[in-house]
C-alpha atoms as a PDB file:
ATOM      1  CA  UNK A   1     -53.408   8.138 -34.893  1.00  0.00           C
ATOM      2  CA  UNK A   2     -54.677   8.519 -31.161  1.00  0.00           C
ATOM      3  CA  UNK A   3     -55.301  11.679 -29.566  1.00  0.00           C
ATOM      4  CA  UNK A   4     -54.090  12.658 -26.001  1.00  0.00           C
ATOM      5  CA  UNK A   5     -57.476  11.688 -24.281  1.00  0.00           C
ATOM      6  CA  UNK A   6     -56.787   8.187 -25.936  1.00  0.00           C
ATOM      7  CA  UNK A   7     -53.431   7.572 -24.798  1.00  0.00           C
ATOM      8  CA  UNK A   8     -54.282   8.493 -21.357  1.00  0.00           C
ATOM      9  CA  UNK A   9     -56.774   6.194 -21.019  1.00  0.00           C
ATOM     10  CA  UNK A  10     -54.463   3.362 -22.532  1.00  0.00           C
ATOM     11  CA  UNK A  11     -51.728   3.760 -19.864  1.00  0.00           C
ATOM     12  CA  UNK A  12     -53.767   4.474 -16.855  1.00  0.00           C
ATOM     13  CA  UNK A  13     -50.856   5.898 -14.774  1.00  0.00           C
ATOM     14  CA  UNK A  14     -49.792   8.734 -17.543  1.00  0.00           C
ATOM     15  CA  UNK A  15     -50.695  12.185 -16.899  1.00  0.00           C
ATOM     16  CA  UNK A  16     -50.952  15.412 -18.827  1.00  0.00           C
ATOM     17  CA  UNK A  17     -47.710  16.557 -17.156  1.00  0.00           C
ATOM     18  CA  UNK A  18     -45.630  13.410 -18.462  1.00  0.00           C
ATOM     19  CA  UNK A  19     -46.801  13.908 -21.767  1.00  0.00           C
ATOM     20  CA  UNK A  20     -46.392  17.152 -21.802  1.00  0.00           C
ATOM     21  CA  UNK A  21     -42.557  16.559 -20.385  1.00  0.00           C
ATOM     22  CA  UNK A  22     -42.024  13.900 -22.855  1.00  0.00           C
ATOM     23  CA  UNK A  23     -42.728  15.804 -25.625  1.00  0.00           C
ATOM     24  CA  UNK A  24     -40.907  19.238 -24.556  1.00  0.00           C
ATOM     25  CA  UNK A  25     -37.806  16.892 -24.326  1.00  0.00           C
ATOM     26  CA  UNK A  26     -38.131  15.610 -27.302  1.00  0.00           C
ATOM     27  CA  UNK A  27     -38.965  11.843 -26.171  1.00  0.00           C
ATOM     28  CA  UNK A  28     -42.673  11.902 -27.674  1.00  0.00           C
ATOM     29  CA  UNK A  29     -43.245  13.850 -31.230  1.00  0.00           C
ATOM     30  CA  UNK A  30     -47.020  13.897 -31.796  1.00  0.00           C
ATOM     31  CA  UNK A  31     -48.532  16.379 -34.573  1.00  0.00           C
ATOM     32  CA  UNK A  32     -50.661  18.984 -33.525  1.00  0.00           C
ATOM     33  CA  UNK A  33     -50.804  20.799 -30.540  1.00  0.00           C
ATOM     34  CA  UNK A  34     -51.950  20.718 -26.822  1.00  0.00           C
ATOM     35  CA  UNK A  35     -55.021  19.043 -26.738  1.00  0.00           C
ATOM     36  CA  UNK A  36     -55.115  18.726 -30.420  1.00  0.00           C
ATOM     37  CA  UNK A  37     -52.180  16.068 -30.115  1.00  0.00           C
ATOM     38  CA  UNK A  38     -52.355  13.009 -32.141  1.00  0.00           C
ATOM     39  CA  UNK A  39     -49.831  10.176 -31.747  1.00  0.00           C
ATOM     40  CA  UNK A  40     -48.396   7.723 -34.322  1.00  0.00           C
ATOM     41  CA  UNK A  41     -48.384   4.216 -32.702  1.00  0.00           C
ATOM     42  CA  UNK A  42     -44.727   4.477 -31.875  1.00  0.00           C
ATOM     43  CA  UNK A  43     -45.389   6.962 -29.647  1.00  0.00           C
ATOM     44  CA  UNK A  44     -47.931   5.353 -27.990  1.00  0.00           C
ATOM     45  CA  UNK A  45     -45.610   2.157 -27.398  1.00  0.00           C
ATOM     46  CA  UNK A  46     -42.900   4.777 -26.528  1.00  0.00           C
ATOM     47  CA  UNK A  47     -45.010   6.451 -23.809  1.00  0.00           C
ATOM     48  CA  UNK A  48     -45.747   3.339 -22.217  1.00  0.00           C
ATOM     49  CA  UNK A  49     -42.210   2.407 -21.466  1.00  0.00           C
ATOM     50  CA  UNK A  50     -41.350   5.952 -20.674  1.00  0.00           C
ATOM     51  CA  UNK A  51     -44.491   5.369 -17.719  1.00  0.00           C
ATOM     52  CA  UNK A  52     -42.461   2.083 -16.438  1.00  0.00           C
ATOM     53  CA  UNK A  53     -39.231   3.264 -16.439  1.00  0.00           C
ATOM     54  CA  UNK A  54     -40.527   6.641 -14.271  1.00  0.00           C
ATOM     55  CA  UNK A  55     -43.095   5.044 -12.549  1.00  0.00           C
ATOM     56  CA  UNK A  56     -41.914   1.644 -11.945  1.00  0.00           C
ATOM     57  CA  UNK A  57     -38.386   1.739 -11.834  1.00  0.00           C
ATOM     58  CA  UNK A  58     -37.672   5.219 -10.541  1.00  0.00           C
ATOM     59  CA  UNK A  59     -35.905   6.351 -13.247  1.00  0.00           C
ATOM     60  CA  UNK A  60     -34.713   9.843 -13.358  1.00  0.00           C
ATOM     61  CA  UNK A  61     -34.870  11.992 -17.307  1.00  0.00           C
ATOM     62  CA  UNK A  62     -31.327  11.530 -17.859  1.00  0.00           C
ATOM     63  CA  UNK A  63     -31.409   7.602 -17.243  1.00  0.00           C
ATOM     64  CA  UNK A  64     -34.947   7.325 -19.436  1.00  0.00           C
ATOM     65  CA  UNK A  65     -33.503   9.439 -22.488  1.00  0.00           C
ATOM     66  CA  UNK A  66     -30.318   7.700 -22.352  1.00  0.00           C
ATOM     67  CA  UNK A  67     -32.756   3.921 -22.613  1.00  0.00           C
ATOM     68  CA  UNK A  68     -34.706   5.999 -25.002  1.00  0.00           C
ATOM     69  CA  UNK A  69     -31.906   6.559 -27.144  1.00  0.00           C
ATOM     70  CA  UNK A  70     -30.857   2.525 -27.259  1.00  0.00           C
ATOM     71  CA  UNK A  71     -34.119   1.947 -28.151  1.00  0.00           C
ATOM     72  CA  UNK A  72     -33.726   4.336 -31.170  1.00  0.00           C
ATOM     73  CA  UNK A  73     -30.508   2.583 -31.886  1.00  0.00           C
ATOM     74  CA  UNK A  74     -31.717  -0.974 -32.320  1.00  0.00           C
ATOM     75  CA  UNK A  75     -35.175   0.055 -34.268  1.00  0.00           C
ATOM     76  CA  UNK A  76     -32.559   2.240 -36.730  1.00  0.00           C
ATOM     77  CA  UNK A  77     -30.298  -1.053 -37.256  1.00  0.00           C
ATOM     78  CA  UNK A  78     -33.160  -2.894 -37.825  1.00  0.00           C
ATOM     79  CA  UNK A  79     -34.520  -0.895 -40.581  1.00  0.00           C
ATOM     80  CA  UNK A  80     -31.387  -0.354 -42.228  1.00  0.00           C
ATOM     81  CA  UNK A  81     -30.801  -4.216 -42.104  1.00  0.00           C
ATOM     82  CA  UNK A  82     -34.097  -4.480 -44.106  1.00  0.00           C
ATOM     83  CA  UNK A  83     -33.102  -2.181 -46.482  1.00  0.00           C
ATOM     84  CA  UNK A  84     -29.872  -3.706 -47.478  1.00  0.00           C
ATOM     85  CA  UNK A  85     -31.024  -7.658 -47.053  1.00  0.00           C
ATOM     86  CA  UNK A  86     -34.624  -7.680 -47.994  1.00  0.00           C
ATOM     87  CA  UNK A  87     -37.593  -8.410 -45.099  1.00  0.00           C
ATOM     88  CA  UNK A  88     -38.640 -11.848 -45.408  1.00  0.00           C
ATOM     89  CA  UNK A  89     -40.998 -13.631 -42.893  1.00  0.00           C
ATOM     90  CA  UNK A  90     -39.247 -16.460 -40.740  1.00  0.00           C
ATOM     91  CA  UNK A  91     -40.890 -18.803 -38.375  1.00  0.00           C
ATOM     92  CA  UNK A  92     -39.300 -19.788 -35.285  1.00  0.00           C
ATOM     93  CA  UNK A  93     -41.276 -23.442 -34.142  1.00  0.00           C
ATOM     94  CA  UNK A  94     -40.830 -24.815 -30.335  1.00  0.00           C
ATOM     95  CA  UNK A  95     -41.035 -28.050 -28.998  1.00  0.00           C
ATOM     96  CA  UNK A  96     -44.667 -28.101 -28.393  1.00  0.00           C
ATOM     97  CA  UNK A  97     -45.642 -26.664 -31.128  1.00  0.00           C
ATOM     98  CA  UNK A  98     -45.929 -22.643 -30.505  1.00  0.00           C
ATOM     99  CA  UNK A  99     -44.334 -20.491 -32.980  1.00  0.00           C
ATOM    100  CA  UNK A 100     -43.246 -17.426 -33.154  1.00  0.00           C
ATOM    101  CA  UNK A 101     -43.424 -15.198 -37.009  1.00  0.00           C
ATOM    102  CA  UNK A 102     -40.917 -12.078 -37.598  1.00  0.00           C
ATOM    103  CA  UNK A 103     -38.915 -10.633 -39.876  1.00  0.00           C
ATOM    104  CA  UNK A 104     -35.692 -12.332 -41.319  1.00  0.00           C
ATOM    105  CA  UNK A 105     -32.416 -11.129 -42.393  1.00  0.00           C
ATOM    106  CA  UNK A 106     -28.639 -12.603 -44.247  1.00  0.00           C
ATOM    107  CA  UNK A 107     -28.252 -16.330 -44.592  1.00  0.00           C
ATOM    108  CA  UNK A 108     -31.244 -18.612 -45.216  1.00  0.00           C
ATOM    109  CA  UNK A 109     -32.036 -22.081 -44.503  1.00  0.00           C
ATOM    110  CA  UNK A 110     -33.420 -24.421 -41.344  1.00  0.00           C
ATOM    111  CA  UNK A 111     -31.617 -24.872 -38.788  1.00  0.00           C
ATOM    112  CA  UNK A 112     -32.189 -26.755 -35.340  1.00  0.00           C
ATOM    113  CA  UNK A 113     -31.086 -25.877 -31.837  1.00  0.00           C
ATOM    114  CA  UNK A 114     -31.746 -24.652 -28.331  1.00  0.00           C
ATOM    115  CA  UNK A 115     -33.758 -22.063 -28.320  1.00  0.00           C
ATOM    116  CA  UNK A 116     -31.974 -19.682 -25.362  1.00  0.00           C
ATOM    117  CA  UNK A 117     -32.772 -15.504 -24.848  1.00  0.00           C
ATOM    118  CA  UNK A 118     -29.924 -12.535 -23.498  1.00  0.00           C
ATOM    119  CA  UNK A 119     -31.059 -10.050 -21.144  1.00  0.00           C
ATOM    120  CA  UNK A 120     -28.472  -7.453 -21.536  1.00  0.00           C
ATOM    121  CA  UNK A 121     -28.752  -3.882 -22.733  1.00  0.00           C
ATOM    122  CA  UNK A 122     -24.895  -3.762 -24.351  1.00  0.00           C
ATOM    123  CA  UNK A 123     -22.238  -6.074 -25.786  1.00  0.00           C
ATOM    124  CA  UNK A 124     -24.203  -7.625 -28.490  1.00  0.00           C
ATOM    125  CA  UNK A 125     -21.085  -7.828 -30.294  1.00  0.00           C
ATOM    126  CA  UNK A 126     -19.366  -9.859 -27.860  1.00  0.00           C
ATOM    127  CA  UNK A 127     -22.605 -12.007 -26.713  1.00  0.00           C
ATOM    128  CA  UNK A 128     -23.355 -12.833 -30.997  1.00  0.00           C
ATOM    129  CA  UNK A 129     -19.315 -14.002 -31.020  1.00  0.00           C
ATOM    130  CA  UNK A 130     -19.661 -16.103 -27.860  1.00  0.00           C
ATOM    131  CA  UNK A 131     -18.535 -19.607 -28.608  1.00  0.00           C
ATOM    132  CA  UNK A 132     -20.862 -20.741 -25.523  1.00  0.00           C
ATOM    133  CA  UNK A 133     -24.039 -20.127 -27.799  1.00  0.00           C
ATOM    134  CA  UNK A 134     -22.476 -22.624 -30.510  1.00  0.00           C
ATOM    135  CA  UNK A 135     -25.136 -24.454 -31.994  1.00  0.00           C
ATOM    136  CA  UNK A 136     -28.144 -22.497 -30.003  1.00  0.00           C
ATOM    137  CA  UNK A 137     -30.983 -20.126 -31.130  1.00  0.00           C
ATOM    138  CA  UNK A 138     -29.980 -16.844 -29.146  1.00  0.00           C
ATOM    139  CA  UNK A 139     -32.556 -14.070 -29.049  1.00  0.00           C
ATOM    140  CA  UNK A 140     -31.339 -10.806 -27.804  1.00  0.00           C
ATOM    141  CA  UNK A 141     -34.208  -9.200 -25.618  1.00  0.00           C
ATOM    142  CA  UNK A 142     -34.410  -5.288 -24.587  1.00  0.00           C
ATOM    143  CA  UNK A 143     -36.535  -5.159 -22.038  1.00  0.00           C
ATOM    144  CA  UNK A 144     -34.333  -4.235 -18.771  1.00  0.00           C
ATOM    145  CA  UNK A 145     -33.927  -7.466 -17.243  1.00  0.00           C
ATOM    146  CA  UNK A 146     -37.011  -8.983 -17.525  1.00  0.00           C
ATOM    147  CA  UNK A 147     -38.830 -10.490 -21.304  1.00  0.00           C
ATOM    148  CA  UNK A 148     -42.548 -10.534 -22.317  1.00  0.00           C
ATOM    149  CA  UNK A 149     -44.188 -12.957 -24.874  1.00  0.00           C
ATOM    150  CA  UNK A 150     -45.856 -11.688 -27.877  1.00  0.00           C
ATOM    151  CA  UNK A 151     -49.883 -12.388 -27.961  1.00  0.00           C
ATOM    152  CA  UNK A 152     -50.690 -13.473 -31.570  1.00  0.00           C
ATOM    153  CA  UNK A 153     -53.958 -13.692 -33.644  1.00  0.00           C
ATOM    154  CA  UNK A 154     -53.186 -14.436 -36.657  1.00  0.00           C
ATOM    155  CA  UNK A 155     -50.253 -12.433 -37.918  1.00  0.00           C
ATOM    156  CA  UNK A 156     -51.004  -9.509 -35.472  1.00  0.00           C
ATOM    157  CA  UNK A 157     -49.402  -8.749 -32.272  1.00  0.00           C
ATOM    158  CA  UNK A 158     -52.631  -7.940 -29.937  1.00  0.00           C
ATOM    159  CA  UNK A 159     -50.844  -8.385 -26.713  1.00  0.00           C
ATOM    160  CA  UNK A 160     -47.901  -8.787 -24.332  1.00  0.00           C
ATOM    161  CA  UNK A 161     -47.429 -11.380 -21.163  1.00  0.00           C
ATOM    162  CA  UNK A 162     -44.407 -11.702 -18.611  1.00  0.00           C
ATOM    163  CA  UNK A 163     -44.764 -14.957 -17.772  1.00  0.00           C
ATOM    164  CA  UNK A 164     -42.385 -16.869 -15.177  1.00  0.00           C
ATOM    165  CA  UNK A 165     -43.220 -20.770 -13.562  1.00  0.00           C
ATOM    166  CA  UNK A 166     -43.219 -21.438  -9.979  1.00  0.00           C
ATOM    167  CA  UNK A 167     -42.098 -24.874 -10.327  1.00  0.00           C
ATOM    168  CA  UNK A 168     -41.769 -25.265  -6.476  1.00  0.00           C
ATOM    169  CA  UNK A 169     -46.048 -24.470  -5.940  1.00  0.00           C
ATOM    170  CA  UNK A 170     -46.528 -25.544  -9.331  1.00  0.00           C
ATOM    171  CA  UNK A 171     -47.847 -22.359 -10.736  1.00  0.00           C
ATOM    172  CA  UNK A 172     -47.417 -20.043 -13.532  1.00  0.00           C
ATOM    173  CA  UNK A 173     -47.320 -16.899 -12.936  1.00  0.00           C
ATOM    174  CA  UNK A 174     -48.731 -13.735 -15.361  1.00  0.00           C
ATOM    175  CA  UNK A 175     -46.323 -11.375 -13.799  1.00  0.00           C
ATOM    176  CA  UNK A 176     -48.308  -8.945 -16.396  1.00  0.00           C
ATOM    177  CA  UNK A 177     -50.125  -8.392 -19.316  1.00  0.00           C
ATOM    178  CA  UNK A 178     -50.620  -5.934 -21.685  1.00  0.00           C
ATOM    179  CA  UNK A 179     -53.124  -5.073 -24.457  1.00  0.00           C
ATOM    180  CA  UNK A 180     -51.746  -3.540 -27.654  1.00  0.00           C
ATOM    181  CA  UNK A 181     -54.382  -0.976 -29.478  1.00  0.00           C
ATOM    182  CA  UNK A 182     -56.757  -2.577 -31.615  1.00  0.00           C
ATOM    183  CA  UNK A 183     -57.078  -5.975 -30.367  1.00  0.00           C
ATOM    184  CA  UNK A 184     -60.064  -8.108 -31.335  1.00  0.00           C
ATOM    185  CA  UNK A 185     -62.870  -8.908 -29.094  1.00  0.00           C
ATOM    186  CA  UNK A 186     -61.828 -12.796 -28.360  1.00  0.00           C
ATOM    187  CA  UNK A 187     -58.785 -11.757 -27.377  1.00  0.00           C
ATOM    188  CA  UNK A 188     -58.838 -12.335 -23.797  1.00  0.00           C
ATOM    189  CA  UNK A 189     -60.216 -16.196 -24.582  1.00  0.00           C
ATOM    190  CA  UNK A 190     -57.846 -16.885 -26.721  1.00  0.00           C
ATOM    191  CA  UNK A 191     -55.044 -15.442 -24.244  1.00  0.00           C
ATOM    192  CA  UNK A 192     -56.844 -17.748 -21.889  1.00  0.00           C
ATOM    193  CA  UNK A 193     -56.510 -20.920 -24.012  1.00  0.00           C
ATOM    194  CA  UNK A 194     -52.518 -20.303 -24.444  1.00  0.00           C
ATOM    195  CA  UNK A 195     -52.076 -19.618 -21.357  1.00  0.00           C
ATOM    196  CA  UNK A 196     -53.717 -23.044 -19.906  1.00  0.00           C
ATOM    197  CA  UNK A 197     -51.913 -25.054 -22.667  1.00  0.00           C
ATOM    198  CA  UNK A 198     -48.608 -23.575 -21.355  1.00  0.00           C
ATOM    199  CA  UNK A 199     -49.305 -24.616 -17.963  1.00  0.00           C
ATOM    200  CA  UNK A 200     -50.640 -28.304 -18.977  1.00  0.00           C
ATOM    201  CA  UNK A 201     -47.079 -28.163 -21.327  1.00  0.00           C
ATOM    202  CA  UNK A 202     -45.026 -27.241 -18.337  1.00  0.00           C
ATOM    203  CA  UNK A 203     -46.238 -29.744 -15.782  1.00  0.00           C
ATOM    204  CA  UNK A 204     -47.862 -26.353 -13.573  1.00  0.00           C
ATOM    205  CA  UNK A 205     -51.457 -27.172 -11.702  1.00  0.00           C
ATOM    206  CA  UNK A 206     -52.819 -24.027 -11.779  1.00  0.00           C
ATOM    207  CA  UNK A 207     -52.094 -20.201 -12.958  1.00  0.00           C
ATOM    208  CA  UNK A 208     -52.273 -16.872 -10.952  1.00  0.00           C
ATOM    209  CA  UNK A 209     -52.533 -13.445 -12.576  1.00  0.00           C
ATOM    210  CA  UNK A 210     -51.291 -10.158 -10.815  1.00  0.00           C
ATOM    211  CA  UNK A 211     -52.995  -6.722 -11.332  1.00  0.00           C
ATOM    212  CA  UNK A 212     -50.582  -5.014 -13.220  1.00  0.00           C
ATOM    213  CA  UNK A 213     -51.305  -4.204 -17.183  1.00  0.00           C
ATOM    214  CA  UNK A 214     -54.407  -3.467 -18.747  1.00  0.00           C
ATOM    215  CA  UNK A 215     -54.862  -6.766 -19.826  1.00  0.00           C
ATOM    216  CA  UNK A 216     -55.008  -8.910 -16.048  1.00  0.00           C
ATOM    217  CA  UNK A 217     -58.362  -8.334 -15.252  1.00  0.00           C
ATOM    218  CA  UNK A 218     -59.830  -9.357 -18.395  1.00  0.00           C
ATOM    219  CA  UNK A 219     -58.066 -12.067 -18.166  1.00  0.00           C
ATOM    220  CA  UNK A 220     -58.859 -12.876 -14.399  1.00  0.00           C
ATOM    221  CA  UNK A 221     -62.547 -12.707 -16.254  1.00  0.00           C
ATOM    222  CA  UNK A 222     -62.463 -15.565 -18.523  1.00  0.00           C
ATOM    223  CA  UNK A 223     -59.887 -17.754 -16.326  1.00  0.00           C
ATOM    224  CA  UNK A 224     -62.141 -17.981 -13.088  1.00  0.00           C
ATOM    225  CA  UNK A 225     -59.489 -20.682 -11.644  1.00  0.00           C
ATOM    226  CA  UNK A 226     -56.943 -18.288 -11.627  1.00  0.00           C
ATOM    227  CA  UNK A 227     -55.401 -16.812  -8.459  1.00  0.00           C
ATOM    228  CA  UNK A 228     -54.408 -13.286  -8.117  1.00  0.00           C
ATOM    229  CA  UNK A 229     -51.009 -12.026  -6.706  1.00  0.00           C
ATOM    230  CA  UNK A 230     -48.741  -9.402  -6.369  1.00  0.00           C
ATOM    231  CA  UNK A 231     -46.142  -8.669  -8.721  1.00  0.00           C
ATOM    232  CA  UNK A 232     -42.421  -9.219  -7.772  1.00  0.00           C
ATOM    233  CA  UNK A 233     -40.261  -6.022  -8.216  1.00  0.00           C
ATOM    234  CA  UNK A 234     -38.043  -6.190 -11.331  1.00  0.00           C
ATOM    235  CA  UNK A 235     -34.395  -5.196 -10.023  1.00  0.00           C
ATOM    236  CA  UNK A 236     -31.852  -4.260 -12.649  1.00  0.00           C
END
């Protein structure tokens, strides 16, 4: 559990008055009260994108609870899937060798294809029917527009990077990075070591981090090459 102290420090540009918005509307639902507050870790993840979409995107309360509430949607069919299948661990392998572990559901078996990624927020339906994906690995991402890479040690998720290669200056760029709670001390090296193996993979010369997420300016630390830059605005 984390208390309200703890959360603020996590997500630098929360206040007292979000939280205390958040939770009054129904968006965060931490026992206790007041300063006696402790959040379960899907509030914590929940406050975070409440911060972006407010703080970053200049979304209004109506527009965040009605994201808030897709959100809910997609975790619900996901643990009701579970339920009714059975959770089994799946590995999804790229060409150079990264891979990717999560949880598996219906038909089993190997199959081969291109891996490809959907950025919208409705018509899975129509997008999971769509004879253009024939014979192609389609991963549905919710993250308004943009996607972030999962940071693993081991089996854990310690971290999150947007990532996106300048092919034309031959750089890749750490649009941002974020820490997830309880991430081990090597973390940032072992970010680091990904990181340069993607660029080496992708033909890039160099890499350049920007400042936003808690996790750039450790890694600006360990990768003294780097560059720093400024973000590019995400526009829905």
């Amino acid at each position: 559990m984390t208390t309200l102290d703890e959360l603020l420090r996590q997500h630098g540009r929360l206040t007292e008055v979000h939280v205390e918005r958040w939770v009054a509307r129904g968006l965060l639902r931490p026992s206790g009260g007041g300063e006696g507050w402790r959040f379960e870790q899907i509030d914590v993840a929940r406050a975070r994108l409440l911060g972006e979409l407010v703080d970053e995107l200049g979304f209004d309360d109506e527009s965040v609870e009605t994201v808030v509430d897709l959100v809910d949607q997609v975790h619900t069919l996901r643990r009701q899937l579970d339920r009714g299948t059975g959770s089994r661990q799946l590995t999804l392998v790229l060409e150079d060798g990264t891979a990717f572990r999560g949880r598996g559901f219906g038909a089993t078996g190997t199959v081969f294809g291109e891996a490809v990624f959907n950025t919208g927020m409705t018509g899975y339906q129509e997008v999971l029917s769509d004879p253009s994906y024939r014979r192609q690995i389609l991963r549905q991402i919710m993250e308004i527009g943009y996607y972030s890479l999962p940071v693993l040690v081991g089996d854990d998720i310690v971290g999150r990077v947007d990532l996106k290669a300048d092919r034309a200056r031959s750089v890749l760029l750490v649009q941002s990075a974020w820490w997830e709670h309880g991430r081990p001390a090597d973390a940032a090296a072992r970010l680091a070591d990904e990181l340069r193996l993607a660029a080496r993979w992708q033909g890039l010369d160099r890499i350049s981090i920007s400042s936003w997420g808690d996790a750039t300016a450790d890694l600006a630390d360990v990768i003294p090459e780097a560059r720093r830059h400024l973000r590019e605005a995400v526009r829905l």
